[in-house]
N, C-alpha and C. Protein backbone atom coordinates (compact mmCIF):
# COMPACT_ATOMS: atom_id res chain seq x y z
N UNK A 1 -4.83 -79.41 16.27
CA UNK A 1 -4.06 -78.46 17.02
C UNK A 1 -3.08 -79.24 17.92
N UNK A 2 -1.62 -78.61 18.19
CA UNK A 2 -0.66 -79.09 18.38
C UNK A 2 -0.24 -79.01 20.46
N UNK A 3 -0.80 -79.37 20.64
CA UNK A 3 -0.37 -78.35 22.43
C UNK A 3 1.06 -77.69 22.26
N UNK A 4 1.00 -76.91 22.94
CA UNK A 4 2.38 -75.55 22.88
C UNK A 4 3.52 -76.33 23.75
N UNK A 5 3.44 -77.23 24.17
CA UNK A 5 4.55 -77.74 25.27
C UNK A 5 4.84 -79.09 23.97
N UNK A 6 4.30 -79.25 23.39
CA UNK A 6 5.09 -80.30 22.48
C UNK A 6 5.78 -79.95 21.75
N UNK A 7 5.92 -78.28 21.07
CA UNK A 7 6.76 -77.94 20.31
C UNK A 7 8.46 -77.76 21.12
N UNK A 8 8.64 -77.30 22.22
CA UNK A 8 9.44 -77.46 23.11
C UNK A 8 10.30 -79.20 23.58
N UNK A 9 9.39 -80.24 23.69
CA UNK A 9 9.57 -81.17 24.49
C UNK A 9 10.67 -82.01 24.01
N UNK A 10 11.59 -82.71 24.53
CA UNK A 10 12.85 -82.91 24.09
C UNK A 10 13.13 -84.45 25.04
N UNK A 11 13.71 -85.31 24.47
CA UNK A 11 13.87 -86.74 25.59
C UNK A 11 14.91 -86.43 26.40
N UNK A 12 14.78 -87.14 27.33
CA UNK A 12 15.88 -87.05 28.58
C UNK A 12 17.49 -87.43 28.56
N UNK A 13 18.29 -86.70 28.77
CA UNK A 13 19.43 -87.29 28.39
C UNK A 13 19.85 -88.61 28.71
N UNK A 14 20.23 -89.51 28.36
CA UNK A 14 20.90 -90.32 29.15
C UNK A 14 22.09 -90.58 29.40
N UNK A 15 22.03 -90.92 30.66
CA UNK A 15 23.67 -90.33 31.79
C UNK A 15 24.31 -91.62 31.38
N UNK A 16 25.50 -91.98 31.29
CA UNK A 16 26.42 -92.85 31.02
C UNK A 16 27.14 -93.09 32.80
N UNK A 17 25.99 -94.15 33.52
CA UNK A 17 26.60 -93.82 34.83
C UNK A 17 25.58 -95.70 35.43
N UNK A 18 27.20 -96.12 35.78
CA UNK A 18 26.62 -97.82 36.26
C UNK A 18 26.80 -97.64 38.03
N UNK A 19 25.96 -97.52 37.66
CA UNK A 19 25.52 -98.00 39.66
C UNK A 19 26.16 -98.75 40.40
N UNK A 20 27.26 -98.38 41.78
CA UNK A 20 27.65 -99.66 42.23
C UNK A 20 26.74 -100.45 42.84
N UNK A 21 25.28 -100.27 42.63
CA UNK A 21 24.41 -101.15 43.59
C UNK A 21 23.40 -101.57 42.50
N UNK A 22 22.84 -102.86 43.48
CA UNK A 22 21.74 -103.39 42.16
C UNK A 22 20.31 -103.89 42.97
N UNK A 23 19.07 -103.83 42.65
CA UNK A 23 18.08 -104.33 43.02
C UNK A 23 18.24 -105.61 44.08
N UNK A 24 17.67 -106.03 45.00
CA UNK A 24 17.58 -107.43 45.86
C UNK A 24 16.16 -107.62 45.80
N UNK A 25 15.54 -108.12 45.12
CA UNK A 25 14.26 -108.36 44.64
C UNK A 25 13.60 -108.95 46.26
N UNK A 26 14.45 -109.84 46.74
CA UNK A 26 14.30 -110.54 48.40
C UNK A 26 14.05 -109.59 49.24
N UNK A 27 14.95 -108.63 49.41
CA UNK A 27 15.06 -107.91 50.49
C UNK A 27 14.35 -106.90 49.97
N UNK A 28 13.98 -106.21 48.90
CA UNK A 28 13.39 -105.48 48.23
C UNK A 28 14.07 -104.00 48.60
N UNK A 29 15.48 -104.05 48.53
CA UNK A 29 16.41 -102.67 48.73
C UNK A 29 17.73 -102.88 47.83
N UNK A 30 18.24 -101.80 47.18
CA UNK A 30 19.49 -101.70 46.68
C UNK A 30 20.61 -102.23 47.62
N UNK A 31 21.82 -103.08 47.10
CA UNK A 31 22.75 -103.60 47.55
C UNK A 31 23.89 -103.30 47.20
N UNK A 32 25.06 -103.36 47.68
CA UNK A 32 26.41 -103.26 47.23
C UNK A 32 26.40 -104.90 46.51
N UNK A 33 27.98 -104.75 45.41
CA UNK A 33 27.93 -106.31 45.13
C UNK A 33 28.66 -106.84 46.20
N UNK A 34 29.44 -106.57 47.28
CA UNK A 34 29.55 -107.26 48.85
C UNK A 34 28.31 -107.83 49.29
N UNK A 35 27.17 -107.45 49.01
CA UNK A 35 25.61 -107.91 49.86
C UNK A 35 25.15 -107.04 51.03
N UNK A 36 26.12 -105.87 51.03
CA UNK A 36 25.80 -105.02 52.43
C UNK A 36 25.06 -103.95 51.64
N UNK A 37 23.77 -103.57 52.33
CA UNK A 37 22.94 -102.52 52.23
C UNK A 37 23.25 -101.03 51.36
N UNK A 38 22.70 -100.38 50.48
CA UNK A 38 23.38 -99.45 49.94
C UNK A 38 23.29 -97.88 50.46
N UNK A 39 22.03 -98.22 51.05
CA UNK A 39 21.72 -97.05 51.94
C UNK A 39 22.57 -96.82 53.29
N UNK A 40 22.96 -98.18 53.71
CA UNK A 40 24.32 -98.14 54.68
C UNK A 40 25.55 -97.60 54.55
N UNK A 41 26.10 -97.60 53.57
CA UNK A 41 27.21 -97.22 52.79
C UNK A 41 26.93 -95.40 53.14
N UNK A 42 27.73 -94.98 54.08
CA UNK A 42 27.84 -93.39 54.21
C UNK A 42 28.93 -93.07 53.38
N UNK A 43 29.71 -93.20 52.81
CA UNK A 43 30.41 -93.18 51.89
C UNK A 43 29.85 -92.88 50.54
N UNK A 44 28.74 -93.67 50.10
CA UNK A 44 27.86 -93.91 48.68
C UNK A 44 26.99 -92.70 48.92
N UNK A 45 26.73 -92.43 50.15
CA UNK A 45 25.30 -91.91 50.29
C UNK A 45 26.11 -90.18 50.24
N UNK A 46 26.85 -90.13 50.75
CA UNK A 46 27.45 -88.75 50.60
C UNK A 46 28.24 -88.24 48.94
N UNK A 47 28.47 -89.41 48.06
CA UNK A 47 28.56 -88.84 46.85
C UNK A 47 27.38 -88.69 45.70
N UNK A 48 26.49 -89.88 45.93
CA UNK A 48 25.43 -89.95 45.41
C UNK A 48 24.28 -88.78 45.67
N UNK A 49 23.70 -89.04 47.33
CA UNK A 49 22.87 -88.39 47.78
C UNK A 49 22.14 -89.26 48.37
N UNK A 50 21.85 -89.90 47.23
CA UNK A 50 20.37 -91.38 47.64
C UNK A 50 20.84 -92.33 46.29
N UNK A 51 20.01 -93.62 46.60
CA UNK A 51 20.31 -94.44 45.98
C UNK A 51 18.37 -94.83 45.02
N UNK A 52 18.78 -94.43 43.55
CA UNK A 52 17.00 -94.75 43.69
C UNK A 52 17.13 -96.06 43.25
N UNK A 53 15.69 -96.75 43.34
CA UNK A 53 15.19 -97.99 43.24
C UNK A 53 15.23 -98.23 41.82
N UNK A 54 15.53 -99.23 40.98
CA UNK A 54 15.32 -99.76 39.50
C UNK A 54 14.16 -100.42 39.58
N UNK A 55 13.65 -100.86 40.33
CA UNK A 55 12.50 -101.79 40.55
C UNK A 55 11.25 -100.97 40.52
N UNK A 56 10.49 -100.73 39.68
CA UNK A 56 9.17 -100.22 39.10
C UNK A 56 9.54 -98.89 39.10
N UNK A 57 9.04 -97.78 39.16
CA UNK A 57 9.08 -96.31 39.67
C UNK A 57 10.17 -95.83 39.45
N UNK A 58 10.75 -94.76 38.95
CA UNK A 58 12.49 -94.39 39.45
C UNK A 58 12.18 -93.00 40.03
N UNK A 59 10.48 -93.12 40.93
CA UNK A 59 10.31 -91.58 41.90
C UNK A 59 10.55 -92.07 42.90
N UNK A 60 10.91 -93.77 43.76
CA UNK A 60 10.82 -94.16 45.09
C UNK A 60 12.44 -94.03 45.23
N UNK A 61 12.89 -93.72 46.64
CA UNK A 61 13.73 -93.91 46.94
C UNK A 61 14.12 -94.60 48.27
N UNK A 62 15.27 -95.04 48.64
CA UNK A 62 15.73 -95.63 49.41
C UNK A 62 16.15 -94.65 50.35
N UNK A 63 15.73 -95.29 51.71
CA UNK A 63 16.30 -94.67 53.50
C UNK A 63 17.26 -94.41 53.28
């Protein structure tokens, strides 16, 4: 027997969308490629929303 939610279930799209920020494994927070904070960036944070983490999880997010 088949569970009823597998006949439905479908993969996630994937967004065609490069991040201006990237992991700092050091500091353990997203960065601009300047080196300044990405969560700093009120600019980023008001088109984005939040910046999530690539580093394990993509449920954690950044301050």
């Amino acid at each position: 027997m088949q569970p009823f939610a597998l006949n439905y279930a479908r993969p996630a799209a994937e967004l065609e969308f490069t991040a201006p920020y990237v992991y700092d494994s050091g500091m353990q927070l997203n960065v601009l490629r300047d080196g300044r904070i990405a969560a700093c960036d009120h600019a980023l944070m008001r088109e984005l929303g939040t910046t999530t983490s690539t580093a394990g999880s993509k449920t954690h997010f950044d301050d």
